[in-house]
PDB file of N, CA and C in Angstrom:
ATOM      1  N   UNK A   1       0.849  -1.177   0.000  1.00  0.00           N
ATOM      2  CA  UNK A   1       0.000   0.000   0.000  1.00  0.00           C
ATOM      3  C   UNK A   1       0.889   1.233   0.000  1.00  0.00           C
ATOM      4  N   UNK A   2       0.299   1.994  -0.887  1.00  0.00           N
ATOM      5  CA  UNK A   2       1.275   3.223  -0.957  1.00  0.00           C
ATOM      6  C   UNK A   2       0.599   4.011   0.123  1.00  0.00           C
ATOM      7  N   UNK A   3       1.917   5.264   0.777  1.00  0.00           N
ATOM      8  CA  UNK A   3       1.840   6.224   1.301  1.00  0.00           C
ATOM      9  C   UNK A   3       0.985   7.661   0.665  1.00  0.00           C
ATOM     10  N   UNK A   4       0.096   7.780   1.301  1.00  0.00           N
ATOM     11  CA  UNK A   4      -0.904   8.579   1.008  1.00  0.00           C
ATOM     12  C   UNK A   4      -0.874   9.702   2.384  1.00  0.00           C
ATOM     13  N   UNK A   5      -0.778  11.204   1.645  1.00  0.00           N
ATOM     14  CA  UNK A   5      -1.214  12.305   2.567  1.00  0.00           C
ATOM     15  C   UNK A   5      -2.263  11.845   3.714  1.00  0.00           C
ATOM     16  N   UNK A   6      -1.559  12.343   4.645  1.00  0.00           N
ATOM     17  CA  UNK A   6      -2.855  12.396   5.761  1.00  0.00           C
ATOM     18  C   UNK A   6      -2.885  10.673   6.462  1.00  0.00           C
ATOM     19  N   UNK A   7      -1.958   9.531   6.093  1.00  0.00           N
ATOM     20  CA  UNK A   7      -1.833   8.512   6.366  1.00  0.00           C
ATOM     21  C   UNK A   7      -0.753   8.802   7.884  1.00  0.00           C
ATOM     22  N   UNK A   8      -0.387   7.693   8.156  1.00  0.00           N
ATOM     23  CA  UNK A   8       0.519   7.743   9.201  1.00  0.00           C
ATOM     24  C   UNK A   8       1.536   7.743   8.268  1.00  0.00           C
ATOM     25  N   UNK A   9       2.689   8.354   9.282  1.00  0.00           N
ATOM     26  CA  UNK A   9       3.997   8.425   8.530  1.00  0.00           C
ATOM     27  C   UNK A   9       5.264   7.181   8.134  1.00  0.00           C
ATOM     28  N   UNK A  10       5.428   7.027   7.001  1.00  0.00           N
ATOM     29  CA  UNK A  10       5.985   5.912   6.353  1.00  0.00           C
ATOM     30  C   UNK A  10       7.849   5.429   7.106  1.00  0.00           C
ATOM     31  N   UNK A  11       7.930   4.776   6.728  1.00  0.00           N
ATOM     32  CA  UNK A  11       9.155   4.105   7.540  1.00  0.00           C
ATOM     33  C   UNK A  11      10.113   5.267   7.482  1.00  0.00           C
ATOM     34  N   UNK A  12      10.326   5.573   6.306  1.00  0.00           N
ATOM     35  CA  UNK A  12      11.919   6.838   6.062  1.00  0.00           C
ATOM     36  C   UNK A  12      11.583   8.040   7.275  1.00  0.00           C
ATOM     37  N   UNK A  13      10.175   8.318   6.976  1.00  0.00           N
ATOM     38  CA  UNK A  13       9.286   9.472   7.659  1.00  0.00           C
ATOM     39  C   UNK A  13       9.461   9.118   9.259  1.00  0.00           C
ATOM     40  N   UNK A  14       9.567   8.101   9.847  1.00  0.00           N
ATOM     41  CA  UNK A  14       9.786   7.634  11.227  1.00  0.00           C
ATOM     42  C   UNK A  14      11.361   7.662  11.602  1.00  0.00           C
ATOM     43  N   UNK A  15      12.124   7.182  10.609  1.00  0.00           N
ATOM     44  CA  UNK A  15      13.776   7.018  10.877  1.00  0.00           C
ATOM     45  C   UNK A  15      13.868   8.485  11.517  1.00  0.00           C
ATOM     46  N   UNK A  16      13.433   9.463  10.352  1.00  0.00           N
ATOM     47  CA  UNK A  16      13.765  10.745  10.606  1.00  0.00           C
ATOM     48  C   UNK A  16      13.563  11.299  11.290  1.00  0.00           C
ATOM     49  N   UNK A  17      12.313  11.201  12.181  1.00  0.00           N
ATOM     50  CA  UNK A  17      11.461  12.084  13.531  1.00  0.00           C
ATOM     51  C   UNK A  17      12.394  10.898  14.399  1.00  0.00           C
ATOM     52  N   UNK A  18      13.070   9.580  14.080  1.00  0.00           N
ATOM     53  CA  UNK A  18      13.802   9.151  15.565  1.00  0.00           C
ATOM     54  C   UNK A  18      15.313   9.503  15.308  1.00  0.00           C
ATOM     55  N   UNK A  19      16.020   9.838  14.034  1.00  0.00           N
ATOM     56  CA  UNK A  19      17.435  10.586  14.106  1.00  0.00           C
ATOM     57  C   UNK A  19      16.905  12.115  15.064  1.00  0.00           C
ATOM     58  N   UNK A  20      15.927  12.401  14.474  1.00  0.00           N
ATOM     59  CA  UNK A  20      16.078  14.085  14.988  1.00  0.00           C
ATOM     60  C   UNK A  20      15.733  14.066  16.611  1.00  0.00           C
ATOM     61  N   UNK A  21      15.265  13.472  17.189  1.00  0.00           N
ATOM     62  CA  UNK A  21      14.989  13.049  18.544  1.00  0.00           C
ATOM     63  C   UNK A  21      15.820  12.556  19.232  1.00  0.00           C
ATOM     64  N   UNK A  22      16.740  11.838  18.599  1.00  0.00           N
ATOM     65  CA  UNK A  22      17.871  11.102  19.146  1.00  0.00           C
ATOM     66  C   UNK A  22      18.982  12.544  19.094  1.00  0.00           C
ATOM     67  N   UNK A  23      18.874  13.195  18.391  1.00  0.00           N
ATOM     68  CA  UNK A  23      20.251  14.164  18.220  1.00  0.00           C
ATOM     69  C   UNK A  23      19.281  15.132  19.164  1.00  0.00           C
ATOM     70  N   UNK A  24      18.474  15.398  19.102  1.00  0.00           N
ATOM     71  CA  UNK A  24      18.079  16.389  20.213  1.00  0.00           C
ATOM     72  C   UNK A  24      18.137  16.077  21.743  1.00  0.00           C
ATOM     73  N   UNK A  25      17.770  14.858  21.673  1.00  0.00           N
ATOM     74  CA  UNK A  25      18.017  14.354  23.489  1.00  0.00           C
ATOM     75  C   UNK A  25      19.348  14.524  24.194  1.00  0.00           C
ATOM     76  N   UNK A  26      20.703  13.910  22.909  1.00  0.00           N
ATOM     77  CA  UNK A  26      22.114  13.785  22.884  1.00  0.00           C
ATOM     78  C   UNK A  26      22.083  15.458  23.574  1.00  0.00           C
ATOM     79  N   UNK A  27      21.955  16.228  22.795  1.00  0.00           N
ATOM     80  CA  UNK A  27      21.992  17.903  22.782  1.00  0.00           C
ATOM     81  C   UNK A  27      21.683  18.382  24.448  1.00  0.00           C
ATOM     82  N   UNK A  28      20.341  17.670  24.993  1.00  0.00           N
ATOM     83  CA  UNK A  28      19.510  18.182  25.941  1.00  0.00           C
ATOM     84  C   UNK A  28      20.784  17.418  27.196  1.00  0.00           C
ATOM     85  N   UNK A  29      21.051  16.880  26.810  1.00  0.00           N
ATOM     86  CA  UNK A  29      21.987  16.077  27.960  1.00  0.00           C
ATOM     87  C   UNK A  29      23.267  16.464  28.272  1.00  0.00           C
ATOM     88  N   UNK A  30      23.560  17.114  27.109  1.00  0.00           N
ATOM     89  CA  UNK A  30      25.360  18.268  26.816  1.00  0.00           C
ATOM     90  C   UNK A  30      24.601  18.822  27.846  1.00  0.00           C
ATOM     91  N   UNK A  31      23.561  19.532  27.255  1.00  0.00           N
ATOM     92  CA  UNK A  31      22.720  21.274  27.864  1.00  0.00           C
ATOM     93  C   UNK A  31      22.945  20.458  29.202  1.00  0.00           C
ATOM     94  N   UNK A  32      22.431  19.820  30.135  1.00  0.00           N
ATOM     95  CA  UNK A  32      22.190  19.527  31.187  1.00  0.00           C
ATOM     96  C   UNK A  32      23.370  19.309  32.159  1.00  0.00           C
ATOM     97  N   UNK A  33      24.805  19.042  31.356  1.00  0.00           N
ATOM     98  CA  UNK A  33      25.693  18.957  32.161  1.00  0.00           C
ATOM     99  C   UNK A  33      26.835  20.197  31.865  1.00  0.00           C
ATOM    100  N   UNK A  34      26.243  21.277  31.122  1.00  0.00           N
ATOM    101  CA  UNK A  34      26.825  22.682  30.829  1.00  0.00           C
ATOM    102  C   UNK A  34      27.600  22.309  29.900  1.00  0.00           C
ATOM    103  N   UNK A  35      27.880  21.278  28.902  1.00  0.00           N
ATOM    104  CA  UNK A  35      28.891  20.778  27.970  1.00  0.00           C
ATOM    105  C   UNK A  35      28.128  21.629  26.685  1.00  0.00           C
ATOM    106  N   UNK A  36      28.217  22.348  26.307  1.00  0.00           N
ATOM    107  CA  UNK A  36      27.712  23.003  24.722  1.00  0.00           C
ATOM    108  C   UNK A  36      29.119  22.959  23.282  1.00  0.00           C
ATOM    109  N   UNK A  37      30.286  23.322  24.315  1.00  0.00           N
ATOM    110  CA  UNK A  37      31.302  23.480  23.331  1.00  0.00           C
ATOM    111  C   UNK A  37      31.837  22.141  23.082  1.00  0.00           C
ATOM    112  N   UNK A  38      30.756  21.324  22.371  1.00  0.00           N
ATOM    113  CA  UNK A  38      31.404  19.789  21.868  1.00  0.00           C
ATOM    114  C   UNK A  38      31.435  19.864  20.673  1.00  0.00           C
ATOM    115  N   UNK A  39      32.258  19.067  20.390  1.00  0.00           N
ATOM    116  CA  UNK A  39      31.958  18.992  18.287  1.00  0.00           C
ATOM    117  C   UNK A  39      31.049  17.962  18.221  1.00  0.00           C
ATOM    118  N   UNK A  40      30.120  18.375  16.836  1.00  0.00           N
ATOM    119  CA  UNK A  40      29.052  17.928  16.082  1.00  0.00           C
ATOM    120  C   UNK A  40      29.590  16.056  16.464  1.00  0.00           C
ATOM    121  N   UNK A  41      30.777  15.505  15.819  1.00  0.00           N
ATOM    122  CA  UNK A  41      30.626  14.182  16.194  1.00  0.00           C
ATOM    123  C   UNK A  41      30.736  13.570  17.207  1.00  0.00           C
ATOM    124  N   UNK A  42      30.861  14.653  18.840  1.00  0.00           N
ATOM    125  CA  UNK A  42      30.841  13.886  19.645  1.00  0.00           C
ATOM    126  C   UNK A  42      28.896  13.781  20.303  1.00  0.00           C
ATOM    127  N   UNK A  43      28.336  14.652  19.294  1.00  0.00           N
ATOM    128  CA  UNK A  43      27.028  15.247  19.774  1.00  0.00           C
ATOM    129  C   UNK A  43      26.340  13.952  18.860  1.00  0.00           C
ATOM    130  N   UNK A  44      26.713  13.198  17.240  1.00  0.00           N
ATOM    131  CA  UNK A  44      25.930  12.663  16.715  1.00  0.00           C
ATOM    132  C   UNK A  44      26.733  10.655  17.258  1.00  0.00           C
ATOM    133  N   UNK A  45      27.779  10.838  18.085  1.00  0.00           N
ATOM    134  CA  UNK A  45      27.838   9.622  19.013  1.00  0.00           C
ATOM    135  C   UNK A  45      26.995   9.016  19.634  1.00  0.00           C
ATOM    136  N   UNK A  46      26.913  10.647  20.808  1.00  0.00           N
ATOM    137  CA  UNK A  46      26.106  10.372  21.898  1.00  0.00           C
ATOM    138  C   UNK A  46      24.818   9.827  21.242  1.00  0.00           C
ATOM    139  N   UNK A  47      24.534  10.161  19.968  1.00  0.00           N
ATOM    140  CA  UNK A  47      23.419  10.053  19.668  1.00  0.00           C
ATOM    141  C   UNK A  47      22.973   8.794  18.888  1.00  0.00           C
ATOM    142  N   UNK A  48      23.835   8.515  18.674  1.00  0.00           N
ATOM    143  CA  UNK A  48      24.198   6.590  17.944  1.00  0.00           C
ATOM    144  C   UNK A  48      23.924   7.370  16.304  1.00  0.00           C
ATOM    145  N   UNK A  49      24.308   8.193  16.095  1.00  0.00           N
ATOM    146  CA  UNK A  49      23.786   8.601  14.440  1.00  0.00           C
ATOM    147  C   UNK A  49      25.179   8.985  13.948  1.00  0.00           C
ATOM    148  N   UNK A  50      24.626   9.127  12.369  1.00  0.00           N
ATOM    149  CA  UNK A  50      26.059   9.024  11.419  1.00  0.00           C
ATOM    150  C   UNK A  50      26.133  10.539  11.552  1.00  0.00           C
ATOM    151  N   UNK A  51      27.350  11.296  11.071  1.00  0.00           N
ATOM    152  CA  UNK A  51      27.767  12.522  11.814  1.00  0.00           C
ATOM    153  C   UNK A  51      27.154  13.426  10.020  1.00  0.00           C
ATOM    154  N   UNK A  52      26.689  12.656   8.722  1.00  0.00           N
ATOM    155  CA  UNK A  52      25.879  13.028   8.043  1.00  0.00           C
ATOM    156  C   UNK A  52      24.196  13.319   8.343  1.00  0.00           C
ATOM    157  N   UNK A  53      23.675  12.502   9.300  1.00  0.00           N
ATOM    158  CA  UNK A  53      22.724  12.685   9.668  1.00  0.00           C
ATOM    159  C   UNK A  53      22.565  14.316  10.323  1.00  0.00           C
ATOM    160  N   UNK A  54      23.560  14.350  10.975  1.00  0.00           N
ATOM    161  CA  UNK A  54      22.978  15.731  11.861  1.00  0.00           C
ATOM    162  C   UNK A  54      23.101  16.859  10.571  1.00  0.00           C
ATOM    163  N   UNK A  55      23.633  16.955   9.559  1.00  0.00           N
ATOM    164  CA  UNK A  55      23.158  17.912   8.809  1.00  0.00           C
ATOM    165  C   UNK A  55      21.761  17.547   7.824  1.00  0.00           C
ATOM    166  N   UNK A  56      21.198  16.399   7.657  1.00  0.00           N
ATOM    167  CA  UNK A  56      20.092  16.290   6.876  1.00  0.00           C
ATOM    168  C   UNK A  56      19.245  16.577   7.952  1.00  0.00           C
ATOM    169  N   UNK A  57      18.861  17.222   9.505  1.00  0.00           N
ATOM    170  CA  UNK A  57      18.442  18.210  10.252  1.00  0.00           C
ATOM    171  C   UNK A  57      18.780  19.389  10.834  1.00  0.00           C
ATOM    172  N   UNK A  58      19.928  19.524  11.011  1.00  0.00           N
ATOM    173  CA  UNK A  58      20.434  20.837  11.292  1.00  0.00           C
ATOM    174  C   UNK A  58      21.541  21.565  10.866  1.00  0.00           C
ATOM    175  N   UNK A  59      21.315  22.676  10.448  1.00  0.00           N
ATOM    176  CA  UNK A  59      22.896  23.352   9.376  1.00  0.00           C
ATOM    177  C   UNK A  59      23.799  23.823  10.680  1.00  0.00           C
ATOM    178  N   UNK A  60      23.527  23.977  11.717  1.00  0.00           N
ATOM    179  CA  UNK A  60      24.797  24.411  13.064  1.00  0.00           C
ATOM    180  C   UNK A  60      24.676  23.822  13.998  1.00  0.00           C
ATOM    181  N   UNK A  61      24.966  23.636  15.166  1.00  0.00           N
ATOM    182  CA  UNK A  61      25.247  23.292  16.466  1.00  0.00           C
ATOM    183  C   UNK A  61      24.434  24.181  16.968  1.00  0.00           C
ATOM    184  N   UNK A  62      24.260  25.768  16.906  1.00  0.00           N
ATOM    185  CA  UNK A  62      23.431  26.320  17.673  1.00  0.00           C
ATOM    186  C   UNK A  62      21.592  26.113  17.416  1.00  0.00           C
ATOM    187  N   UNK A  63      21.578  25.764  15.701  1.00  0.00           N
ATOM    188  CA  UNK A  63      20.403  25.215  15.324  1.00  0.00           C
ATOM    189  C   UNK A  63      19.538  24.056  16.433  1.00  0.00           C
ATOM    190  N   UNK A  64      20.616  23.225  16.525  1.00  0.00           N
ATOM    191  CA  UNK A  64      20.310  21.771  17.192  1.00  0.00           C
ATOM    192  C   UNK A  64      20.204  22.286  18.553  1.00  0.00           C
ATOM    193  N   UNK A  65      21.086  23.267  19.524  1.00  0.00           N
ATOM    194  CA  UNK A  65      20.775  23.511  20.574  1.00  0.00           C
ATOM    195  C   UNK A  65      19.473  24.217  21.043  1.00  0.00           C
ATOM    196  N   UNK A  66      19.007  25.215  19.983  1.00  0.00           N
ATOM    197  CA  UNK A  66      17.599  25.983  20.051  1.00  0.00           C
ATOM    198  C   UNK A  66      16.606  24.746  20.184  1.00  0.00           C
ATOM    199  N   UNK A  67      16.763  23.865  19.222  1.00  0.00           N
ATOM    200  CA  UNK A  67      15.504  23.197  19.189  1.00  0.00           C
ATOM    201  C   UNK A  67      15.715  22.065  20.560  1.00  0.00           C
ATOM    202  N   UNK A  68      16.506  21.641  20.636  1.00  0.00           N
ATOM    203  CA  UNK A  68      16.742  20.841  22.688  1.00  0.00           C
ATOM    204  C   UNK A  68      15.969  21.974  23.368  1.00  0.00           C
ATOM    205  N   UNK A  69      16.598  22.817  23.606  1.00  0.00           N
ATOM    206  CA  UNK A  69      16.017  23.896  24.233  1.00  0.00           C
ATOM    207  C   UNK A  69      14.103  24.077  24.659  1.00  0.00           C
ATOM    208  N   UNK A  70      14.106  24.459  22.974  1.00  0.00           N
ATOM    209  CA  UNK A  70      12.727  24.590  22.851  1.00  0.00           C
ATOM    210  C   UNK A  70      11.432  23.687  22.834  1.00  0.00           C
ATOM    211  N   UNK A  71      12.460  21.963  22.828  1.00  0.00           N
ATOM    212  CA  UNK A  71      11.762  20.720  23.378  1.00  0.00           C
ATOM    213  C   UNK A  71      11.697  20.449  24.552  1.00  0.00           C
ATOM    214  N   UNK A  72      12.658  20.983  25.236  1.00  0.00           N
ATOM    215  CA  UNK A  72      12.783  20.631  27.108  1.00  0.00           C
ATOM    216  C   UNK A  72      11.540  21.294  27.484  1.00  0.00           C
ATOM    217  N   UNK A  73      11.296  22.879  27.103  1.00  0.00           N
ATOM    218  CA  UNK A  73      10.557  24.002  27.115  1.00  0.00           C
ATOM    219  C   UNK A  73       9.297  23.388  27.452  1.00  0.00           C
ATOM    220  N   UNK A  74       8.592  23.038  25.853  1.00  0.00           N
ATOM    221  CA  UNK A  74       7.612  22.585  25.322  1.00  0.00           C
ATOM    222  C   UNK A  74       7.171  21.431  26.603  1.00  0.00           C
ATOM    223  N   UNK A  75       8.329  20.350  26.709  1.00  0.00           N
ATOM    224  CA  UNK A  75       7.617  19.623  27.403  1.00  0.00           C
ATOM    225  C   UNK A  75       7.343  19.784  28.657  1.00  0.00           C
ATOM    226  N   UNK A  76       8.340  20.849  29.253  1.00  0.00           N
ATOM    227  CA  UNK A  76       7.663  21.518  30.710  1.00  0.00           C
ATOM    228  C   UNK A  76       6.889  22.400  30.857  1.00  0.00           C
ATOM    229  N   UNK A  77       6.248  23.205  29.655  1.00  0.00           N
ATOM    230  CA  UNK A  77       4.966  23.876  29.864  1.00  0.00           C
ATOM    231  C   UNK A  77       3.825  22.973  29.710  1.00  0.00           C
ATOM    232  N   UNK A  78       3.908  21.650  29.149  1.00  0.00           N
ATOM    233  CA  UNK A  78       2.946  21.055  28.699  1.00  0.00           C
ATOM    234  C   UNK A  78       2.523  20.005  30.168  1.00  0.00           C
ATOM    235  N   UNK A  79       3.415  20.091  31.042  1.00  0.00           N
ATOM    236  CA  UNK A  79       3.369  19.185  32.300  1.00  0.00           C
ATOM    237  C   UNK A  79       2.880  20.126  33.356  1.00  0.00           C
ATOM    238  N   UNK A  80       3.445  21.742  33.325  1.00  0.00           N
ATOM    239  CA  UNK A  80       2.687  22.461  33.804  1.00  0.00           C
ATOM    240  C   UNK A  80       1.575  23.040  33.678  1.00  0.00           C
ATOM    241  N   UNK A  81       1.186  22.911  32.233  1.00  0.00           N
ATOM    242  CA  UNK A  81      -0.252  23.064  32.426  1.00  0.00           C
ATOM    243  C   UNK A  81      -1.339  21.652  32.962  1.00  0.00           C
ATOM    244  N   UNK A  82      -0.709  20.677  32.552  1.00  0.00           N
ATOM    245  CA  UNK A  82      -1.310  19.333  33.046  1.00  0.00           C
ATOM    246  C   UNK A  82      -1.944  19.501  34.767  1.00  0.00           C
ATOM    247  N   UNK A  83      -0.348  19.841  35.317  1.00  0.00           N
ATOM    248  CA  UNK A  83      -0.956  19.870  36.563  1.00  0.00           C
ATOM    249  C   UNK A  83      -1.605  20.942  37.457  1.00  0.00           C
ATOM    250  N   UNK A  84      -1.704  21.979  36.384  1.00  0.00           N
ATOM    251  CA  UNK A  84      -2.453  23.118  37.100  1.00  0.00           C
ATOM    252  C   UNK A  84      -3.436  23.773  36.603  1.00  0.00           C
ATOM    253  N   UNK A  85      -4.131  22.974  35.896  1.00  0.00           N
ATOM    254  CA  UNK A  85      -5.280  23.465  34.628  1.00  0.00           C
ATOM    255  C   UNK A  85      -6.640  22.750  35.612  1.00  0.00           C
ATOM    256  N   UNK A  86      -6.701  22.313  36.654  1.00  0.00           N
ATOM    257  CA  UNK A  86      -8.028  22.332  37.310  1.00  0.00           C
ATOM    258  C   UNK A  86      -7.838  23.602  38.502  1.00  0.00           C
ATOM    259  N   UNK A  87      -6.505  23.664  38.849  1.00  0.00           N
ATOM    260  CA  UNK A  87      -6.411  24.479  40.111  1.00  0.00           C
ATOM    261  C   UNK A  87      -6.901  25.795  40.318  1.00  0.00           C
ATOM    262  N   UNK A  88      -8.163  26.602  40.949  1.00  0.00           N
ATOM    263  CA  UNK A  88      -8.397  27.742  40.303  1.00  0.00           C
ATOM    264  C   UNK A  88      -8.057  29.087  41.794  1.00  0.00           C
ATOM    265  N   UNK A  89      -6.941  28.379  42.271  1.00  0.00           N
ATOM    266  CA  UNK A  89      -6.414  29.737  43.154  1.00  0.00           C
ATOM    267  C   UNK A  89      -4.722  29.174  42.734  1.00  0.00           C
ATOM    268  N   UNK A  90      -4.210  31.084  42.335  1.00  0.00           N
ATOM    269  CA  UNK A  90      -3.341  31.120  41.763  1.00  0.00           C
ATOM    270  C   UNK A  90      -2.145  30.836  42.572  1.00  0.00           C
ATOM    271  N   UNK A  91      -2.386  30.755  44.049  1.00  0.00           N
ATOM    272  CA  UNK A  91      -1.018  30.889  44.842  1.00  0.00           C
ATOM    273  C   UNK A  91      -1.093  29.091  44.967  1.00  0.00           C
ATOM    274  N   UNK A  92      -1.587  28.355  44.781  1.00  0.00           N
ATOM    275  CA  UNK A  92      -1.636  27.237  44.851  1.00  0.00           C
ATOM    276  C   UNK A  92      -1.211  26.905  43.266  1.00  0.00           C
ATOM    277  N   UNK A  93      -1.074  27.378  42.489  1.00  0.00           N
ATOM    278  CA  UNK A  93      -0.607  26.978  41.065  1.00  0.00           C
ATOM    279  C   UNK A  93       0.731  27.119  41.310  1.00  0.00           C
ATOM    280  N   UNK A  94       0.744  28.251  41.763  1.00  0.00           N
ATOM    281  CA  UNK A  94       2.491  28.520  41.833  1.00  0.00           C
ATOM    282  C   UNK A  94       2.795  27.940  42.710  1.00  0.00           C
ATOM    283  N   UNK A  95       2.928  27.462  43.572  1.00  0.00           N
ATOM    284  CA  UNK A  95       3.549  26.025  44.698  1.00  0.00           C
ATOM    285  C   UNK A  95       3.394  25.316  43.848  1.00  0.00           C
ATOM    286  N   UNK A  96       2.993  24.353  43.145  1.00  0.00           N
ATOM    287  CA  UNK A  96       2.499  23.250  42.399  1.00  0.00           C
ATOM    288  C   UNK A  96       3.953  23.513  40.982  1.00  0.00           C
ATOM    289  N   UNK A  97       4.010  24.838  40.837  1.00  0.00           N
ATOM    290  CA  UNK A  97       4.690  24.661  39.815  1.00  0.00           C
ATOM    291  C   UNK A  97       6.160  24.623  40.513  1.00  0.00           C
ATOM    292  N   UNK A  98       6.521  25.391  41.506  1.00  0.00           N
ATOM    293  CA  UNK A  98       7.729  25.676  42.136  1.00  0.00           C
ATOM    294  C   UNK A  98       8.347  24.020  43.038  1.00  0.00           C
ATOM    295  N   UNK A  99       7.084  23.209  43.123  1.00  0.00           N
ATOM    296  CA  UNK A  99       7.159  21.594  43.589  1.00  0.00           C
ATOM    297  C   UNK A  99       7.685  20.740  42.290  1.00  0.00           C
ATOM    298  N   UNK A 100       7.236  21.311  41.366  1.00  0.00           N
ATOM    299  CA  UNK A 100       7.172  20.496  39.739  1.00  0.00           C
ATOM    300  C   UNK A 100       8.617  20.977  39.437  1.00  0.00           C
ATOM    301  N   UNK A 101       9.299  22.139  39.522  1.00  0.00           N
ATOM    302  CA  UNK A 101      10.545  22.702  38.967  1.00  0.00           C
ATOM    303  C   UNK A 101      11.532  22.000  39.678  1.00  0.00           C
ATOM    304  N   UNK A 102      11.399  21.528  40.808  1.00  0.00           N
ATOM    305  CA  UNK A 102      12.591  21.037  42.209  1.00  0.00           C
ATOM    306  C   UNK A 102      12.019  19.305  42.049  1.00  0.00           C
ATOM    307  N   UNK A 103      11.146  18.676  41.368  1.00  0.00           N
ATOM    308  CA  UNK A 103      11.206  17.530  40.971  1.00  0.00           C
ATOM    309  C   UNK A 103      12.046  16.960  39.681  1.00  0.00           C
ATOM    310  N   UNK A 104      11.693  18.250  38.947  1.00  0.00           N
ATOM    311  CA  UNK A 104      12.139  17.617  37.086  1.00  0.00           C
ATOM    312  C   UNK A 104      13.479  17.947  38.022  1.00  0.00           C
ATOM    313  N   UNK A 105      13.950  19.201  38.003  1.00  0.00           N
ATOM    314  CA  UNK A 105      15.574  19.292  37.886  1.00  0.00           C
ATOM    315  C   UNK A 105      16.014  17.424  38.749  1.00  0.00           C
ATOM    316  N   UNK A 106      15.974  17.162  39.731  1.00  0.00           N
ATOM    317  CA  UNK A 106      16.033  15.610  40.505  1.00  0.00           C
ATOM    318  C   UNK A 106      15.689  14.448  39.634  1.00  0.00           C
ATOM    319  N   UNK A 107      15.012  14.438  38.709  1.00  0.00           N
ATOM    320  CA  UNK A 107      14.677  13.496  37.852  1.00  0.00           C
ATOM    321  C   UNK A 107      15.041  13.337  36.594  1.00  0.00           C
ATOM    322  N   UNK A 108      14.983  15.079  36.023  1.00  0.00           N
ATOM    323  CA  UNK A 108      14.950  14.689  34.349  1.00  0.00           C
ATOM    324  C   UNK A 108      16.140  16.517  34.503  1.00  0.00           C
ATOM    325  N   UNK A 109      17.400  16.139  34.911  1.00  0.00           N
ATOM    326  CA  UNK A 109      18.291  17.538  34.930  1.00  0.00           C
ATOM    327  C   UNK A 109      17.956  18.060  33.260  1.00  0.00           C
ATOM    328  N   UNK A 110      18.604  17.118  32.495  1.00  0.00           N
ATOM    329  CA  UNK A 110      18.463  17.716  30.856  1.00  0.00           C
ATOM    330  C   UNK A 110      16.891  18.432  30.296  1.00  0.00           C
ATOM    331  N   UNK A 111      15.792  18.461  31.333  1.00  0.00           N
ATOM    332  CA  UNK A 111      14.549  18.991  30.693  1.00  0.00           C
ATOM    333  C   UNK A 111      14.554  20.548  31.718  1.00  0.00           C
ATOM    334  N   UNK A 112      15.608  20.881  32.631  1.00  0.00           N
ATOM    335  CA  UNK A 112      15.362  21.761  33.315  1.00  0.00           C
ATOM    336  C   UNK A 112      16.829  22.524  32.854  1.00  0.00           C
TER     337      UNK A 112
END
């Protein structure tokens, strides 16, 4: 069966959303231990990918770091709204979030 718009995404289409995920996590984990000034092949190691791969997603190092960045981001606004989208007094949101910030950093350093 051929790949058709609007289908789920085809095998090449999956490699690629798991190279670019894999080089972004690698990235989020430099970020997390203050390591930024690495070269590209010690960044597409960490990442088990060929050191061609990281340019068929990103043309720089700072490219690849924005988007870690802006995935750590993403997924901690998306956990903070999770857990504070019934709460409807605000000083209780903010404990909830200031409890949530002093958990991730203990659990997940590279998303904080």
């Amino acid at each position: 069966m051929a790949h058709q718009s609007g289908d789920s995404p085809n095998r090449q289409e999956l490699r690629k959303m798991r190279t670019r995920t894999a080089l972004v996590r690698a990235a989020q984990a430099f970020v997390a231990t203050g390591r930024t000034n690495v070269a590209i092949l010690q960044i597409t190691q960490a990442a088990d990918v060929g050191t061609g791969s990281f340019y068929n997603h990103f043309q720089t190092k700072e490219q690849l770091y924005e988007a870690a960045i802006e995935g750590a981001l993403d997924v901690y606004g998306g956990l903070l709204d999770e857990l504070t989208t019934e709460l409807p007094d605000p000083a209780h949101m903010f404990a909830q979030h200031l409890r949530m910030i002093g958990r991730r950093h203990r659990r997940c350093p590279e998303l904080s």
